[in-house]
N, C-alpha and C. Protein backbone atom coordinates (compact mmCIF):
# COMPACT_ATOMS: atom_id res chain seq x y z
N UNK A 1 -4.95 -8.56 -0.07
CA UNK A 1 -6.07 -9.25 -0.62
C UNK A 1 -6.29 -8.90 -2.06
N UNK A 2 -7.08 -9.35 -3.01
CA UNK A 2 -7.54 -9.35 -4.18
C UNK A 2 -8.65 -8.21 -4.00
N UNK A 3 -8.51 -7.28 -5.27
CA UNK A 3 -9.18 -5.84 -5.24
C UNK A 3 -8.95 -5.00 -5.25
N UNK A 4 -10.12 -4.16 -4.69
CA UNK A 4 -9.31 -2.79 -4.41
C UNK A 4 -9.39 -2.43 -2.86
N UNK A 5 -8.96 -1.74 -2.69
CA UNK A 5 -9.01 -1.28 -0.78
C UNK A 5 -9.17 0.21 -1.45
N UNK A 6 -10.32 0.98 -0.45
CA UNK A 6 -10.36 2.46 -0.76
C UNK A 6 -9.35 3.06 0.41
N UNK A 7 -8.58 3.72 0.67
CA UNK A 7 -8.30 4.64 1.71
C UNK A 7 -8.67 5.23 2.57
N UNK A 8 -8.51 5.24 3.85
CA UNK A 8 -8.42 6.13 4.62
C UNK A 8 -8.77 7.42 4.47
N UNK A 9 -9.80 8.38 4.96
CA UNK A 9 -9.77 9.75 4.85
C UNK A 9 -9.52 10.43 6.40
N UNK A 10 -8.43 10.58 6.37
CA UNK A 10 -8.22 11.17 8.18
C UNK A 10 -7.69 12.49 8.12
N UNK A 11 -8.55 13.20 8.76
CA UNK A 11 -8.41 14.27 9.16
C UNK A 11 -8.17 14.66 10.78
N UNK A 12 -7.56 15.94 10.83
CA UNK A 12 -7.19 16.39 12.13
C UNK A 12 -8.50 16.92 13.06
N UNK A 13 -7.84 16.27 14.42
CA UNK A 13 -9.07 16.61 15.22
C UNK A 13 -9.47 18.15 15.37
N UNK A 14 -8.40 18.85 15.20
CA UNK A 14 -8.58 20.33 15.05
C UNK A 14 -8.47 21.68 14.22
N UNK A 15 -9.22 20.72 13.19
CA UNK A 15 -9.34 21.08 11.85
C UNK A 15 -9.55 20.06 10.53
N UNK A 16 -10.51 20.55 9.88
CA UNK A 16 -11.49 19.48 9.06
C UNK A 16 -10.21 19.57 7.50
N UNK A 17 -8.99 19.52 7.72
CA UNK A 17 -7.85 19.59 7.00
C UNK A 17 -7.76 17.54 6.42
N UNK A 18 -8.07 17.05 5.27
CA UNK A 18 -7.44 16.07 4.91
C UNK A 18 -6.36 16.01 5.03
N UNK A 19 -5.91 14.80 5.80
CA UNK A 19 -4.49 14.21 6.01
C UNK A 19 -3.32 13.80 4.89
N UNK A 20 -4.80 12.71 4.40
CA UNK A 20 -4.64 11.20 3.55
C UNK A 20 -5.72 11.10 3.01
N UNK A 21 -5.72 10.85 1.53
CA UNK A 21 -7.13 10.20 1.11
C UNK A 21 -6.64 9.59 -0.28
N UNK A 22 -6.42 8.42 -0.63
CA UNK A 22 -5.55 7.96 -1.26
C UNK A 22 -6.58 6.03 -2.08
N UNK A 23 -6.15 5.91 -2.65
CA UNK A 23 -7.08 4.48 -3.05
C UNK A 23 -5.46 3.68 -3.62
N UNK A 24 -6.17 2.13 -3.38
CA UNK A 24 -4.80 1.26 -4.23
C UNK A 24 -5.48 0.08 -5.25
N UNK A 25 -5.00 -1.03 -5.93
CA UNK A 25 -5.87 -1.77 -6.35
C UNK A 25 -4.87 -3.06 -6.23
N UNK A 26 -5.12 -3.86 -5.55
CA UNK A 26 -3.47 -4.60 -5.76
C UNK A 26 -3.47 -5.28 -7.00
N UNK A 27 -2.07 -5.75 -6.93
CA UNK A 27 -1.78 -6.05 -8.18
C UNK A 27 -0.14 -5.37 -8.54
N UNK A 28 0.83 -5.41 -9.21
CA UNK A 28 1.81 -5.04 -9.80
C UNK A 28 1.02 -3.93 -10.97
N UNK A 29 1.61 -2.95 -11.05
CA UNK A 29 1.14 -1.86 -11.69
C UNK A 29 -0.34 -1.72 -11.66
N UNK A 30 -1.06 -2.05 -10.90
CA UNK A 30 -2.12 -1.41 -10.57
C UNK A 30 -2.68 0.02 -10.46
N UNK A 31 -3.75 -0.04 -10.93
CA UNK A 31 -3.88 1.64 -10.83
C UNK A 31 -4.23 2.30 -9.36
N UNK A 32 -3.61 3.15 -9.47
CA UNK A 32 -3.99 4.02 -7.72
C UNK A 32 -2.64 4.18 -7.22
N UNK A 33 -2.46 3.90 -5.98
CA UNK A 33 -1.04 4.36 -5.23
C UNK A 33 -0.27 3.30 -5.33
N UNK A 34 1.24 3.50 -5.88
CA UNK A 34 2.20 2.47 -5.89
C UNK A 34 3.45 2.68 -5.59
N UNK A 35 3.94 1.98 -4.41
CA UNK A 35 5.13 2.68 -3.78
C UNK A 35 6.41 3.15 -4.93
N UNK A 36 7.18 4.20 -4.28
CA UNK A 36 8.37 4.86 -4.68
C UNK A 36 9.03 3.61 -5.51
N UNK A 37 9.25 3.81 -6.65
CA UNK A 37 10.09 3.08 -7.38
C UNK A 37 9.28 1.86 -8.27
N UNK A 38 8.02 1.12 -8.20
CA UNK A 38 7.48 0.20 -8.61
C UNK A 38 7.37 -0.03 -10.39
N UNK A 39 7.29 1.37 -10.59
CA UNK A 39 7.90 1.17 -12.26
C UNK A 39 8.46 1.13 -12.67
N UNK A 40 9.60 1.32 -12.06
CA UNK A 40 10.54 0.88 -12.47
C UNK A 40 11.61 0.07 -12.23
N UNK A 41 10.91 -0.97 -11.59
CA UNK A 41 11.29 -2.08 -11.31
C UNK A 41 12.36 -2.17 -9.84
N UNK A 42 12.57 -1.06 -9.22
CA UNK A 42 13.40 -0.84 -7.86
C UNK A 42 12.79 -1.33 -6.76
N UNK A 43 13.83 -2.07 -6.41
CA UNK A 43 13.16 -2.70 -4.73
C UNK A 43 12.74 -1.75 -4.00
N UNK A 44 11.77 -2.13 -3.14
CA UNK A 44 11.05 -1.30 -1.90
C UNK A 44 11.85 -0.81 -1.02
N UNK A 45 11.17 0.14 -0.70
CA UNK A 45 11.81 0.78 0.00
C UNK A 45 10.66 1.51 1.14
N UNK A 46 10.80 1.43 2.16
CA UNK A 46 9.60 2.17 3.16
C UNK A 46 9.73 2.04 4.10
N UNK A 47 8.55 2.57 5.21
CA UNK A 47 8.80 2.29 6.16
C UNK A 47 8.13 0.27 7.05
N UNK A 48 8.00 0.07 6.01
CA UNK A 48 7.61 -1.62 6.50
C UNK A 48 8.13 -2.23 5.68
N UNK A 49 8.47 -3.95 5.55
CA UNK A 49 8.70 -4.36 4.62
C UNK A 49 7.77 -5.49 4.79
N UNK A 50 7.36 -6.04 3.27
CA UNK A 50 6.17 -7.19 2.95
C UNK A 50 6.63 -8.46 3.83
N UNK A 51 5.86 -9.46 4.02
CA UNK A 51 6.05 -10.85 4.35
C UNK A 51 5.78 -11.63 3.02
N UNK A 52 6.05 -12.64 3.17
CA UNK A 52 5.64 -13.81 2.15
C UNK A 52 4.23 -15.04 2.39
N UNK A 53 3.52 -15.32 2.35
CA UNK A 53 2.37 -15.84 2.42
C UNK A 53 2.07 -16.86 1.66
N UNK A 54 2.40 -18.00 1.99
CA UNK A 54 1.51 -19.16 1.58
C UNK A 54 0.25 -19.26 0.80
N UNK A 55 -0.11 -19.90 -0.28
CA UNK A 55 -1.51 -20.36 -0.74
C UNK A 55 -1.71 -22.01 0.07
N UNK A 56 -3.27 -21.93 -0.47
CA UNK A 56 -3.34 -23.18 -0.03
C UNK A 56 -2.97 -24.34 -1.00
N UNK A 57 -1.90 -23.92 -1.87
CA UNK A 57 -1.37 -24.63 -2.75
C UNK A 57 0.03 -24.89 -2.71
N UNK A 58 0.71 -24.34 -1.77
CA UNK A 58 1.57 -24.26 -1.44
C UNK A 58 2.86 -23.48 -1.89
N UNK A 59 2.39 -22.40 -2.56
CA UNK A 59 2.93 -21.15 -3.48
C UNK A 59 2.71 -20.25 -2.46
N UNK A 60 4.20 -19.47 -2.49
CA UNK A 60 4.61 -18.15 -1.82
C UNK A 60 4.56 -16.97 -2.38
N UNK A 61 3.69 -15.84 -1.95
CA UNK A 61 3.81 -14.47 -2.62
C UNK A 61 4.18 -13.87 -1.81
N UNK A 62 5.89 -12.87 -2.06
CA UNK A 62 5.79 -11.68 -1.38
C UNK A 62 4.11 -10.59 -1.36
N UNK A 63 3.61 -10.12 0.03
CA UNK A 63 2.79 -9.24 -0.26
C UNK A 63 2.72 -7.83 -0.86
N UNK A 64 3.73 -7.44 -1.09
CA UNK A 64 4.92 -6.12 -1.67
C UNK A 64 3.59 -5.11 -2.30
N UNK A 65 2.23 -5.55 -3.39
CA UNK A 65 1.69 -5.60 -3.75
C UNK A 65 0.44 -5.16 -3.57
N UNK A 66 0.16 -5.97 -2.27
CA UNK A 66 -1.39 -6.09 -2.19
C UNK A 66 -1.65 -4.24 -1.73
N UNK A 67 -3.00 -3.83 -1.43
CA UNK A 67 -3.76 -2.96 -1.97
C UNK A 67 -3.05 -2.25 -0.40
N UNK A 68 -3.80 -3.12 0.75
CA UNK A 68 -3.57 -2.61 2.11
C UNK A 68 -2.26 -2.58 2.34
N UNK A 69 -1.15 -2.94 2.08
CA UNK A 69 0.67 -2.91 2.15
C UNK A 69 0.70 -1.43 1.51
N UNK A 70 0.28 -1.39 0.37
CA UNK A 70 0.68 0.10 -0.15
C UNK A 70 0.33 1.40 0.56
N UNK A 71 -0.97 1.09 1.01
CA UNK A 71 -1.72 2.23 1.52
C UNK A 71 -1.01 2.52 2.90
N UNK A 72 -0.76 1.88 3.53
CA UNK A 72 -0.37 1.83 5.12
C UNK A 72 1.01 2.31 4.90
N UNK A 73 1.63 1.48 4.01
CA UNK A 73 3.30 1.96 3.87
C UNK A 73 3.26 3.47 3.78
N UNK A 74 2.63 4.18 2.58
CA UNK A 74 2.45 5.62 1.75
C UNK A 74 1.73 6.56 2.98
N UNK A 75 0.83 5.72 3.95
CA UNK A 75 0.27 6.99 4.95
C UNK A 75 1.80 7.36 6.07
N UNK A 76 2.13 5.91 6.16
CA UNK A 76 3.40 6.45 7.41
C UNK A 76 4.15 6.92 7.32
N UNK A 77 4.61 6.95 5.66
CA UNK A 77 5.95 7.74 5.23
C UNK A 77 5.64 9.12 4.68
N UNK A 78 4.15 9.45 4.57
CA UNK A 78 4.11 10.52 4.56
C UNK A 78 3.75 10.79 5.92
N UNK A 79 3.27 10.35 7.36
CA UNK A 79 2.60 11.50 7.96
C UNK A 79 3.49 10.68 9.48
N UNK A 80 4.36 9.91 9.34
CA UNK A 80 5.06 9.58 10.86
C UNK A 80 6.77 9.76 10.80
């Protein structure tokens, strides 16, 4: 989506230890978390890969980008 998405703060049930606490903003070079390689122009790499999505204009964006793709990708590859 358009914005920012704040992160996740998850901690362990047995122990008040931060997991993850991380923010994204989508966008291409956006400020906050941006997967391994994005500045420099290297394809993705993770543990998910984006879909492509329709407007109602009939324009396709990889989601590679958006705020929630980054965050979710960056929690699993650090913590699964």
């Amino acid at each position: 989506g358009a914005g920012a998405s704040s992160g996740p703060t998850l901690s362990g049930s047995a122990s008040s230890e931060t997991l993850f606490c991380e923010y994204a903003i989508s966008g291409m070079g956006a400020p906050g978390l941006r997967w391994c390689g994005e500045a420099e122009g290297q394809p993705l790499s993770g543990p998910f890969l984006p879909i492509e999505c329709a407007d109602g204009l009939g324009e396709s964006y990889l989601r590679d980008h958006d705020a929630e793709f980054k965050l979710v990708s960056e929690l699993c590859a650090r913590h699964l």
